[in-house]
Protein backbone atom coordinates (compact mmCIF):
# COMPACT_ATOMS: atom_id res chain seq x y z
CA UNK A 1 116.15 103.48 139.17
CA UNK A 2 117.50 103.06 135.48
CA UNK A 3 120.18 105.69 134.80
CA UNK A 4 119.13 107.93 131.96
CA UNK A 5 121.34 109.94 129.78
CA UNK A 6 120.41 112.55 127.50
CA UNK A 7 122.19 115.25 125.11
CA UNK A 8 121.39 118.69 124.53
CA UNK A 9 120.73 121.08 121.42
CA UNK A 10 120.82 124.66 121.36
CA UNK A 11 117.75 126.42 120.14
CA UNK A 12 118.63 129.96 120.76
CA UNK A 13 121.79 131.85 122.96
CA UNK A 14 122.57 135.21 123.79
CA UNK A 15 119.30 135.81 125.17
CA UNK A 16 118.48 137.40 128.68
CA UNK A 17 117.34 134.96 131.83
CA UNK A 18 114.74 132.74 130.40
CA UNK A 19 112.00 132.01 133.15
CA UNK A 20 108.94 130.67 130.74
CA UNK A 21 109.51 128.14 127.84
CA UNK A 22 106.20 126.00 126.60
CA UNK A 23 105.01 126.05 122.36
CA UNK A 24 101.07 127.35 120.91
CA UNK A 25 99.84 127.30 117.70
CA UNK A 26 99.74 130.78 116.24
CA UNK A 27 96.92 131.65 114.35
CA UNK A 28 96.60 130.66 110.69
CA UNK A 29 99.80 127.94 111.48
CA UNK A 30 99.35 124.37 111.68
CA UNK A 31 102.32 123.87 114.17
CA UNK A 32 103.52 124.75 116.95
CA UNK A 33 106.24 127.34 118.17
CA UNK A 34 108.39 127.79 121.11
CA UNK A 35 107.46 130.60 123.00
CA UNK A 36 110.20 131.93 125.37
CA UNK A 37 109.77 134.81 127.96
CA UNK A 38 112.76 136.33 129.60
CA UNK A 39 112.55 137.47 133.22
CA UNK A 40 113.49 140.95 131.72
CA UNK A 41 110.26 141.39 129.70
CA UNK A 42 110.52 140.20 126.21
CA UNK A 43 108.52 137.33 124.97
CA UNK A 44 110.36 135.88 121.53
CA UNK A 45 109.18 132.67 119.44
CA UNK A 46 110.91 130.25 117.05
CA UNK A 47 109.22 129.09 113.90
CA UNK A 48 110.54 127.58 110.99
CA UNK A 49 114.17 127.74 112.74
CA UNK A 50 114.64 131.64 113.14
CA UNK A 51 114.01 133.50 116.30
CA UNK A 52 111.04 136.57 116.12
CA UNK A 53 109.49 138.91 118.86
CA UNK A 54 106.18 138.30 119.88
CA UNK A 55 105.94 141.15 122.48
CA UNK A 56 108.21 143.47 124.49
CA UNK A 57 106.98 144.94 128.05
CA UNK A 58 110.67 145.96 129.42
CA UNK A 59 109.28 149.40 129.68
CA UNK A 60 106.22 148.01 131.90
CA UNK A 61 109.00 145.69 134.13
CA UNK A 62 110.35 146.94 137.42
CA UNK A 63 114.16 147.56 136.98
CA UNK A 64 115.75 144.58 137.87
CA UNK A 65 118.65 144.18 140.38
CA UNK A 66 117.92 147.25 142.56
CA UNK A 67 115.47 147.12 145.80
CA UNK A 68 114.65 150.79 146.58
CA UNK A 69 114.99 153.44 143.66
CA UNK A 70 118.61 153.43 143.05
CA UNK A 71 119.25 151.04 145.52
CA UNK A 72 121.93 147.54 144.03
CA UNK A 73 121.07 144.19 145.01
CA UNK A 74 124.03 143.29 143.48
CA UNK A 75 122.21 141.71 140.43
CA UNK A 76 120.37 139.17 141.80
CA UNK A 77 116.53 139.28 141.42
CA UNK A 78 113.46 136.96 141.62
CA UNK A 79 110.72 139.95 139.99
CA UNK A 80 110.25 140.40 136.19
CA UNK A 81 108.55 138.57 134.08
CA UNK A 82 107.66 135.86 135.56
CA UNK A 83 104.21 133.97 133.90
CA UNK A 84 103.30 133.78 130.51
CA UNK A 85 99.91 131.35 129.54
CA UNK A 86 98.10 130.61 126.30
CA UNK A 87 94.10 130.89 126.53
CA UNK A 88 93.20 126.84 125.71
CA UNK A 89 90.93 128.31 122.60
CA UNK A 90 94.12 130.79 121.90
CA UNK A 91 94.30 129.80 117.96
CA UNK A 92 90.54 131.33 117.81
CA UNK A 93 90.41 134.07 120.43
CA UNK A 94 94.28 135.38 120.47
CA UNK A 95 93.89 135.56 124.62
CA UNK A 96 97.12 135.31 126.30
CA UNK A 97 97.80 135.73 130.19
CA UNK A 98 101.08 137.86 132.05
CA UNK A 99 102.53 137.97 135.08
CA UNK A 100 104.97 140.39 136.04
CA UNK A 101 106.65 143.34 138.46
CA UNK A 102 105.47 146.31 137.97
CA UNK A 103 107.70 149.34 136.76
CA UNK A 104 108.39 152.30 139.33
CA UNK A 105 106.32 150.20 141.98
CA UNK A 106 109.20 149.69 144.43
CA UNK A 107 108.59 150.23 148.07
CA UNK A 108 110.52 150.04 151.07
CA UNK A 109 109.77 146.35 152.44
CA UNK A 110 107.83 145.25 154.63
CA UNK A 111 110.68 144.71 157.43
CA UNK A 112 113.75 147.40 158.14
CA UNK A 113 116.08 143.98 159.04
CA UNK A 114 116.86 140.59 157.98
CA UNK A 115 114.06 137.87 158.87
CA UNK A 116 115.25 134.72 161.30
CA UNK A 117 112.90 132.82 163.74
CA UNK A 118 113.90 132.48 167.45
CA UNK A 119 112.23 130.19 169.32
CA UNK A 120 113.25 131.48 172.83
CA UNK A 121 111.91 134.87 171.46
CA UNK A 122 107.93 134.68 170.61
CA UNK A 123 108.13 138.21 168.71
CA UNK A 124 109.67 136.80 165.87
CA UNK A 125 107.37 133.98 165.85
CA UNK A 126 104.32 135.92 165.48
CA UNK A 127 105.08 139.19 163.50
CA UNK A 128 102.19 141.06 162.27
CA UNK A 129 102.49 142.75 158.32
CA UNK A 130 101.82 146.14 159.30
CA UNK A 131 100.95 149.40 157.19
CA UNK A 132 101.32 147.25 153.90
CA UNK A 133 99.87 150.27 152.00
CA UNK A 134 103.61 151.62 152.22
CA UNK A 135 105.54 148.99 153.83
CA UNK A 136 105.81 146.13 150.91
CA UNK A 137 108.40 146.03 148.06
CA UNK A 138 106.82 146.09 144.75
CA UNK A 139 103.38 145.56 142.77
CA UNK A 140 102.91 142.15 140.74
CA UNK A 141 100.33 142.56 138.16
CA UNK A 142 98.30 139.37 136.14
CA UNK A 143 97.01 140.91 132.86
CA UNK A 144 94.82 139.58 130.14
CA UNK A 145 96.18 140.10 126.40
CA UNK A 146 95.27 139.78 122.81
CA UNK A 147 96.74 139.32 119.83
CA UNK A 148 95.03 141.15 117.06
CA UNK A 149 94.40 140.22 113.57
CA UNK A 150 97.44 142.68 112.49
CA UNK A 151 100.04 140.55 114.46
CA UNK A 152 100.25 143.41 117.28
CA UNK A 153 99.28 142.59 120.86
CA UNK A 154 97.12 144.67 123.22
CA UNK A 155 96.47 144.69 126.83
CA UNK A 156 92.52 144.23 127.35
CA UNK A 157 92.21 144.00 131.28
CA UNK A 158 94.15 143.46 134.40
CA UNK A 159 93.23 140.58 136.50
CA UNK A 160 94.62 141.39 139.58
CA UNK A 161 96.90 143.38 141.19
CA UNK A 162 99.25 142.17 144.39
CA UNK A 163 101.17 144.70 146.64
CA UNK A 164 104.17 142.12 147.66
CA UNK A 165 106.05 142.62 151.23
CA UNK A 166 109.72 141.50 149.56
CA UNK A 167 111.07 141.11 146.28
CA UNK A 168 111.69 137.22 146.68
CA UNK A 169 109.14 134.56 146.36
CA UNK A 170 107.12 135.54 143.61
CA UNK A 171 106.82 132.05 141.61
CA UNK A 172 108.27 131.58 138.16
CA UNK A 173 106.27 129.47 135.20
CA UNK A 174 103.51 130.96 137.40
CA UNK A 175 100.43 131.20 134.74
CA UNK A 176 99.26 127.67 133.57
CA UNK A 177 95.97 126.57 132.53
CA UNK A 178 94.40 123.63 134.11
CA UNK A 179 92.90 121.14 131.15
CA UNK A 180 90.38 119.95 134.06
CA UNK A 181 88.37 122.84 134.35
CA UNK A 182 90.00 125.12 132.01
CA UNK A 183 90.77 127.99 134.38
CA UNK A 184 94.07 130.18 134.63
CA UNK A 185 96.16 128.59 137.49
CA UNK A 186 98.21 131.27 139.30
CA UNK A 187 100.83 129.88 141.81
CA UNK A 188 101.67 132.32 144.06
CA UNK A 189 104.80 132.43 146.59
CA UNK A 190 104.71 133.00 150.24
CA UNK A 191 105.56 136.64 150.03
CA UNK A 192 109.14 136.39 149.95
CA UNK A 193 112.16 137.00 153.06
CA UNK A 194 113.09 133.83 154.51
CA UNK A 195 110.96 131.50 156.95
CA UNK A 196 107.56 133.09 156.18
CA UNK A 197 107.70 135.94 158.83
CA UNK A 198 104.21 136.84 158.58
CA UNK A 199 102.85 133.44 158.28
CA UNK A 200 100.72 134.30 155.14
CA UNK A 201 101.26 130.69 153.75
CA UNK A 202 99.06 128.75 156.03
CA UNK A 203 96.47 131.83 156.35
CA UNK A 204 93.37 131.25 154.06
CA UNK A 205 92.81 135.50 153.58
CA UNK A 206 96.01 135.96 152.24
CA UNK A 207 96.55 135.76 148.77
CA UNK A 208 100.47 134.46 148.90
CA UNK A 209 101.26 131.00 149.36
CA UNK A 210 98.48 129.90 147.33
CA UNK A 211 97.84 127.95 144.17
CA UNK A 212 94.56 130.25 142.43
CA UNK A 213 92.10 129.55 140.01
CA UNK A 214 90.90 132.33 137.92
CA UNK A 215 87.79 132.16 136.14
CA UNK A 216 88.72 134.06 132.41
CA UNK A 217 85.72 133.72 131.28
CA UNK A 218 83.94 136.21 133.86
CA UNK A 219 84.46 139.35 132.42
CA UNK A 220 84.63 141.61 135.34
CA UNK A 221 86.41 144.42 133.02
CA UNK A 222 86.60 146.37 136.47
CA UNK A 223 89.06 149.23 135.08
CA UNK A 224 91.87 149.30 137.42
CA UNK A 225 91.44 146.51 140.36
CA UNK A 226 92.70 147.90 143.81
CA UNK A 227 96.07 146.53 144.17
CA UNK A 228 95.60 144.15 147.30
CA UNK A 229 97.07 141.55 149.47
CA UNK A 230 93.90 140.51 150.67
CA UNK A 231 91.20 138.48 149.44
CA UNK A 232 88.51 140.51 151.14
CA UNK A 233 89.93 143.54 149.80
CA UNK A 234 89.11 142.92 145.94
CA UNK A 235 85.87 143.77 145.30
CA UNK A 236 82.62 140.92 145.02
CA UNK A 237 83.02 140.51 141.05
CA UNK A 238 86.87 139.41 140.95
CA UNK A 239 86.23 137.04 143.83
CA UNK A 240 83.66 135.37 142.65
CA UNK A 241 86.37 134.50 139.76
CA UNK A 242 88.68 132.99 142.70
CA UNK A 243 89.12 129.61 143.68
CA UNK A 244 91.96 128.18 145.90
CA UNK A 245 93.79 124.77 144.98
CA UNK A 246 96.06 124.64 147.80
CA UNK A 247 97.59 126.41 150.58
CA UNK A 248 101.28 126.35 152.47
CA UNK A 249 103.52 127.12 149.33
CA UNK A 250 106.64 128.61 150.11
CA UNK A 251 107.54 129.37 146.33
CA UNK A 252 106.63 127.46 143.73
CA UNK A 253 107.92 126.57 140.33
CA UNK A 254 104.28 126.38 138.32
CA UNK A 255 102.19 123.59 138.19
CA UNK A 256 102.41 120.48 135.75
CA UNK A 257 99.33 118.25 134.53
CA UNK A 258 100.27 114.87 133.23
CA UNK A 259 97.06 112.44 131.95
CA UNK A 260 96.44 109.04 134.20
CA UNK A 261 93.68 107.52 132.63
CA UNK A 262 90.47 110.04 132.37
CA UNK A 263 92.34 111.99 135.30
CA UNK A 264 94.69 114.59 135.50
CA UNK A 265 98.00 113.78 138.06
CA UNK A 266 98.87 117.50 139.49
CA UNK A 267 102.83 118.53 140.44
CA UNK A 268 104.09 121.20 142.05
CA UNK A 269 107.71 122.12 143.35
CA UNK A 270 108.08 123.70 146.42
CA UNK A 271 111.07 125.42 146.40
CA UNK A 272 112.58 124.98 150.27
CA UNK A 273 114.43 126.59 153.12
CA UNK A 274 117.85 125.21 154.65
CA UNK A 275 117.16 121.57 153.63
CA UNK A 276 114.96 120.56 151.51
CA UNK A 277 113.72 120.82 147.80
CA UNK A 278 110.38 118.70 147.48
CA UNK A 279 107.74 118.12 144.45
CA UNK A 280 104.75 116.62 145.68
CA UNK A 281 101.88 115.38 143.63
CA UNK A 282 97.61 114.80 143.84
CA UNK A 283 95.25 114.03 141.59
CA UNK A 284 91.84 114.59 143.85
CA UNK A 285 91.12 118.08 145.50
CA UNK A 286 88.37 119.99 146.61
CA UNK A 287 88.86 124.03 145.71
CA UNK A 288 87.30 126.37 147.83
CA UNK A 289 85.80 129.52 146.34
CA UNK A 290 87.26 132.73 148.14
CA UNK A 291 83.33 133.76 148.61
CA UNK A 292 83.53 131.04 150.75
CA UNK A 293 86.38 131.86 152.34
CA UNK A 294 85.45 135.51 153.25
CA UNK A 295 81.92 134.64 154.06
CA UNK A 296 83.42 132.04 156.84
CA UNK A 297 85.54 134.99 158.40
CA UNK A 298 82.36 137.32 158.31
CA UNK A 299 80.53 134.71 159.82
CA UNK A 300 83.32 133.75 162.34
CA UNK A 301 82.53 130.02 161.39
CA UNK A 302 85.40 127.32 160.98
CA UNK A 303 85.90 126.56 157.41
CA UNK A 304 85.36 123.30 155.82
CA UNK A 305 88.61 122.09 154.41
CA UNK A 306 88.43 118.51 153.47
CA UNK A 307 89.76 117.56 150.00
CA UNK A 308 91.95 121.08 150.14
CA UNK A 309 95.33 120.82 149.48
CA UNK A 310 98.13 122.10 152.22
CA UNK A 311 101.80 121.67 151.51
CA UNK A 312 102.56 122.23 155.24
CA UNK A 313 104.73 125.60 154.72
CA UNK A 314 105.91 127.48 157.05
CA UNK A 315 105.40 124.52 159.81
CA UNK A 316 106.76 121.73 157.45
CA UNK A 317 110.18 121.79 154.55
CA UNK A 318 109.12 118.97 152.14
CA UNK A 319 108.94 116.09 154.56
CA UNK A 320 110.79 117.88 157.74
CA UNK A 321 109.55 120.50 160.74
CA UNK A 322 111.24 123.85 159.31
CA UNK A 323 114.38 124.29 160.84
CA UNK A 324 116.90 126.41 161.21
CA UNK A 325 120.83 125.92 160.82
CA UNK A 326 123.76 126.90 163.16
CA UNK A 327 127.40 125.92 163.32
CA UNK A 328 127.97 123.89 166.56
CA UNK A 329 130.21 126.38 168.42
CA UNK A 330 132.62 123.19 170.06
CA UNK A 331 133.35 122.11 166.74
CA UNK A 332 132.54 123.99 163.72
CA UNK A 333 132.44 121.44 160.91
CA UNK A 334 128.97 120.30 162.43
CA UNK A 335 126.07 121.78 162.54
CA UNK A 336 122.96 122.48 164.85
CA UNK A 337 119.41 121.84 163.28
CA UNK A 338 116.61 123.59 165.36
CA UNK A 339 113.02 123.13 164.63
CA UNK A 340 111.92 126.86 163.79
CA UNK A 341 107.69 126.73 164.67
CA UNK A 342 106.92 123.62 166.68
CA UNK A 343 103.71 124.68 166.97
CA UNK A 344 102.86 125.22 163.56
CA UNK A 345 104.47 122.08 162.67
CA UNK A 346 102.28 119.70 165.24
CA UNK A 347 98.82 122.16 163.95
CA UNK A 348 99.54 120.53 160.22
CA UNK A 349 101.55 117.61 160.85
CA UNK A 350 98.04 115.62 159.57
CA UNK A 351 96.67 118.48 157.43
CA UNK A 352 99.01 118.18 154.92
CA UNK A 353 100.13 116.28 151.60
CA UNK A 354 103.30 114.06 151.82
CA UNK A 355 105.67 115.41 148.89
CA UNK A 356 106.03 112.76 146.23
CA UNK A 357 109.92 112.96 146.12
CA UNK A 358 112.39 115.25 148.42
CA UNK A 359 116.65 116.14 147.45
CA UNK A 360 118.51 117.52 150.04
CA UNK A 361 121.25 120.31 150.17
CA UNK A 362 123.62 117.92 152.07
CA UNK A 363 123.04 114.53 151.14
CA UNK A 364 126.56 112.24 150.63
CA UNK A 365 124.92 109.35 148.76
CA UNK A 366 126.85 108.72 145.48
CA UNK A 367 124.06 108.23 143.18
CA UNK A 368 122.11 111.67 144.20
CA UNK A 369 123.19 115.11 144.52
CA UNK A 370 123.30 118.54 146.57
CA UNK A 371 120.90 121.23 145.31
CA UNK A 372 120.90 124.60 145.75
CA UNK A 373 117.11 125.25 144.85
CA UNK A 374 114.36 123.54 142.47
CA UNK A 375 113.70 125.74 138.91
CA UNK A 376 111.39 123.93 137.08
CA UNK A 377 108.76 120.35 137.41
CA UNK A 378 107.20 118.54 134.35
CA UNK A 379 106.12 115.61 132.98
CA UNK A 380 107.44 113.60 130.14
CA UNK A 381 104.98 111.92 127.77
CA UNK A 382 107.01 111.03 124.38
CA UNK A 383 109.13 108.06 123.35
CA UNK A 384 112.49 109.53 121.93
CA UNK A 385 113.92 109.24 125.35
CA UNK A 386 112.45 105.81 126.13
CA UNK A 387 114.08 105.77 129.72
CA UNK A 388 112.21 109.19 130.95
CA UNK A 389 108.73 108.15 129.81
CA UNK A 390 105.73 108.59 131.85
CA UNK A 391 108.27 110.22 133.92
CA UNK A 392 108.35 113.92 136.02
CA UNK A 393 111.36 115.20 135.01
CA UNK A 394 112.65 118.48 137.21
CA UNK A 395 115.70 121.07 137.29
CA UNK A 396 117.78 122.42 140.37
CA UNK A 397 119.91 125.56 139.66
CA UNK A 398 123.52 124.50 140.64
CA UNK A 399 124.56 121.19 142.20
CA UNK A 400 126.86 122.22 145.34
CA UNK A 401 130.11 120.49 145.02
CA UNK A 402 133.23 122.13 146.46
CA UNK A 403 135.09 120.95 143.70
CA UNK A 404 133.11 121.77 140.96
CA UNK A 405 134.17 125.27 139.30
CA UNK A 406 132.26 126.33 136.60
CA UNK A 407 128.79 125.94 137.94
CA UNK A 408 126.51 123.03 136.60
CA UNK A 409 122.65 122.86 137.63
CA UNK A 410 121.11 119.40 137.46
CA UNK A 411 118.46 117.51 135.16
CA UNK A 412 116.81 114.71 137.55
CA UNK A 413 114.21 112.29 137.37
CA UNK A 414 111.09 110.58 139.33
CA UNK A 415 108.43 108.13 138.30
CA UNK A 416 105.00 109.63 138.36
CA UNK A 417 103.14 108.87 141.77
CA UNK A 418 99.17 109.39 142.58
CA UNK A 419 99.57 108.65 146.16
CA UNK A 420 101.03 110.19 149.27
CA UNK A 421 104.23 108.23 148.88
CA UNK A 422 107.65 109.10 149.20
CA UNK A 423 109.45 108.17 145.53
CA UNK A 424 112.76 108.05 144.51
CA UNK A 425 114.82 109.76 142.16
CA UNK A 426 117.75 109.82 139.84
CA UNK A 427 120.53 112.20 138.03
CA UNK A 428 119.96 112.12 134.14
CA UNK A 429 123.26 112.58 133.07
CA UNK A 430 123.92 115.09 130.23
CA UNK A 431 126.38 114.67 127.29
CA UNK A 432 126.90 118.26 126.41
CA UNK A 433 130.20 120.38 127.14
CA UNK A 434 129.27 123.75 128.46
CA UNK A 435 132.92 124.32 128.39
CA UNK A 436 134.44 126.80 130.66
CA UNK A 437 131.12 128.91 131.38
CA UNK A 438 128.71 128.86 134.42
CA UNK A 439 125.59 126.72 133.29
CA UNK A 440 122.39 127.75 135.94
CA UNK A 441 119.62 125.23 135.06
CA UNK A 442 117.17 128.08 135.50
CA UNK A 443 113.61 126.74 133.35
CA UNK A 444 112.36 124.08 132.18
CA UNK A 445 109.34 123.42 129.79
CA UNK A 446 107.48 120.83 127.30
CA UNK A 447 105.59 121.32 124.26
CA UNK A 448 101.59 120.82 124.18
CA UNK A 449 101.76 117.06 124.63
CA UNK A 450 104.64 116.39 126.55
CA UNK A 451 106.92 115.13 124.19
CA UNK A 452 109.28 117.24 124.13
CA UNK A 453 111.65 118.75 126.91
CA UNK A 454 113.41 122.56 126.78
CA UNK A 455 115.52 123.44 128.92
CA UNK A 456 117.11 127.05 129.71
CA UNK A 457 120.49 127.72 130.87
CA UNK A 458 121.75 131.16 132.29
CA UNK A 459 125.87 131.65 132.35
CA UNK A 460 125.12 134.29 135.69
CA UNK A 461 123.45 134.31 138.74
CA UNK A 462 123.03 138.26 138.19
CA UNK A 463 119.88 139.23 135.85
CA UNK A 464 121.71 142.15 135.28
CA UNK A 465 124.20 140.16 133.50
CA UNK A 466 122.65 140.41 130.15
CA UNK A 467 122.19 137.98 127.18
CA UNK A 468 123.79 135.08 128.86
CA UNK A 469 121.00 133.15 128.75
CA UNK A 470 120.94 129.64 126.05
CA UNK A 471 117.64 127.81 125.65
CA UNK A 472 117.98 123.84 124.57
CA UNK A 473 115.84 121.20 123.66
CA UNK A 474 116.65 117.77 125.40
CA UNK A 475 117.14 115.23 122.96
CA UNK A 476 118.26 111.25 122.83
């Protein structure tokens, strides 16, 4: 592939973790301003070079860095703030969309002790989420906003509520609307732990692991939805807003729509396990309406699932059988790979989608890299950076390289693929010196059109680490 280089200029630093970064028009502007949420709870804009507020929810954010009340995690978190999306008539109507963890919602989780598969022991194979009204870890929330004609913003209704069983997992860039059928697109993780422990991925009840439509313009106004985990449990008027894209998403980075003609190419990246990060890609799909879903259960009929998309999580990583790693005990350099469900992985081995490109955490080719995990997937439609166009440009965190200290993430590249196979991919190299600080590749965006590239970049892997955070726009 040609080797593209690019530079990098700052936009804004000294911000906290920036997890959302696309542009809208505000009303009464003719052009377009970068919106930028941070996984703490403050949406800010740039217009006309200076840096404003658009909306701060940290009082409505769970406390980040802490499991149980009081309770470290040492800093790291994957709640917050996590989805922020522009209604498509936004200029006229002021509707804007939120995601986000829900203060003074912490639970216990869903499991006393850390999650591993063992395949000589069929417990852990088939655990059961029990007693989820107290055993899960916190409350995600999707709200619908407005911004009034005095500039302030007010919540008009809440979409859903989701009672999560761990505080990993829970998507980031996770609100996008489609431009096919103009619904809000929720992409929803597995649930969080490791490996998928309750299998909810693969499960068509469950609401985690899924990509969602939601119908906005049903106005349910149900005052306070039950908070759920279930699609049977909402009640008749929310589901009939429902749709599912796609199922077997382990956790997912948003979704990406790049134009092919009078079609719309779809991407999504799957973040993985032990080996693998993987973005795969589909234009055709057939949705199926949760009615449908819950009316096939009801009826104890086999649903029809032809056209639906599955990813293949928690029987498949990208293009491998999940697996888990162990150091070979005669010689501990090496290491054991065991596949962690066979069975799951033979029940969708022809169910699902191939991924359009896979990078691996060990891979010792010279041209690629080792990633840690996959932040952010989009498309590229402009010409200033006449190598990357037409292309699907994504993030990964960190590279892993023994040597390297300060952290870098990376800035890679793929063509854009409509078919089920495997593509390439190549390092864009970056001309910027980050000098002696920790640069975490942790978001990427566009503007409306595609032609032009932000990137944010976090100095910490702690969110409690505060205003470390640097947004850039990628540039020649």
């Amino acid at each position: 592939m040609i080797k593209a280089k690019v530079s990098l200029q700052p936009i804004v630093n000294k911000i906290n973790l920036p997890t959302v970064l696309k542009t809208t028009i505000l009303p009464g502007d003719s052009f377009e301003s970068l919106f930028i949420a941070t996984q703490v709870g403050e949406i800010f804009y740039i217009r006309n070079g200076y840096i404003k507020t658009f909306l701060d929810i940290r009082s409505r954010v769970i406390k980040l860095g802490t499991s149980e009340p009081g309770v470290s995690r040492g800093g790291y978190d994957e709640r917050g703030l996590l989805g922020l999306a522009f209604h498509p008539e936004f200029y006229y109507n002021g509707l804007f969309y939120l995601h986000y963890s829900v203060a003074g919602s912490q639970g216990p989780g869903a499991l006393s002790e850390h999650f591993k598969p063992n395949s000589c022991d069929p417990k852990t194979l088939n655990l059961k989420w029990l007693n989820r009204e107290t055993k899960y870890d916190h409350i995600d929330t999707v709200e619908e906003w407005i911004l009034q004609s005095n500039g302030q913003s007010q919540k008009r209704r809440t979409l859903l509520n989701l009672r999560r069983p761990f505080f990993n997992h829970n998507g980031v860039n996770s609100l996008n609307f489609s431009p096919e059928t103009g619904k809000l697109v929720l992409t929803t993780g597995d649930g969080g732990s490791g490996y998928d422990p309750f299998n909810l991925s693969q499960n068509d009840m469950e609401i985690y692991g899924k990509i969602i439509e939601i119908d906005v313009s049903k106005n349910t106004f149900i005052n306070n939805p039950p908070v759920i985990t279930r699609f049977s449990e909402l009640p008749r008027p929310i589901q009939e807003t429902l749709t599912i894209i796609a199922k077997g998403v382990r956790n997912i980075t948003g979704i990406s729509f790049q134009r092919f003609y009078n079609q719309y190419i779809k991407y999504v990246g799957n973040v993985g396990q032990d080996l693998v990060e993987s973005i795969f890609s589909f234009v055709h799909y057939k949705p199926i309406p949760v009615t449908q879903i819950i009316q096939a259960s009801l009826m104890r009929s086999k649903l029809r699932q032809e056209g639906f998309i599955n990813l293949g999580w928690r029987g498949w990583e990208g293009n491998f059988p999940t697996s888990f790693i162990r150091r070979c005990p005669e010689n501990p350099t090496l290491e054991e790979k065991t596949i962690a469900y066979y069975n799951e992985a033979v029940k969708t081995s022809v169910k699902r989608i191939q991924p359009l490109i896979s990078y691996f955490h060990k891979d010792s080719r010279p041209d690629k890299f080792e990633g840690t995990s996959l932040t952010g997937v989009q498309s590229y439609m402009g010409d200033r950076i006449p190598n990357l166009t037409g292309s699907v440009i994504f993030t990964d965190i960190a590279q892993i390289k023994e040597s390297q200290s300060p952290v870098r993430g990376v800035l890679a590249y793929t063509r854009s693929g409509t078919g089920c196979k495997l593509n390439d991919f190549s390092v864009v190299e970056i001309d910027y010196d980050f000098g002696s600080q920790s640069a975490y590749y942790v978001s990427l965006g566009t503007n409306m059109d595609q032609t032009r590239l932000y990137l944010g970049v976090y100095g910490s892997m702690k969110v409690s680490d505060s205003n470390q955070g640097t947004v850039f726009e990628i540039v020649p």
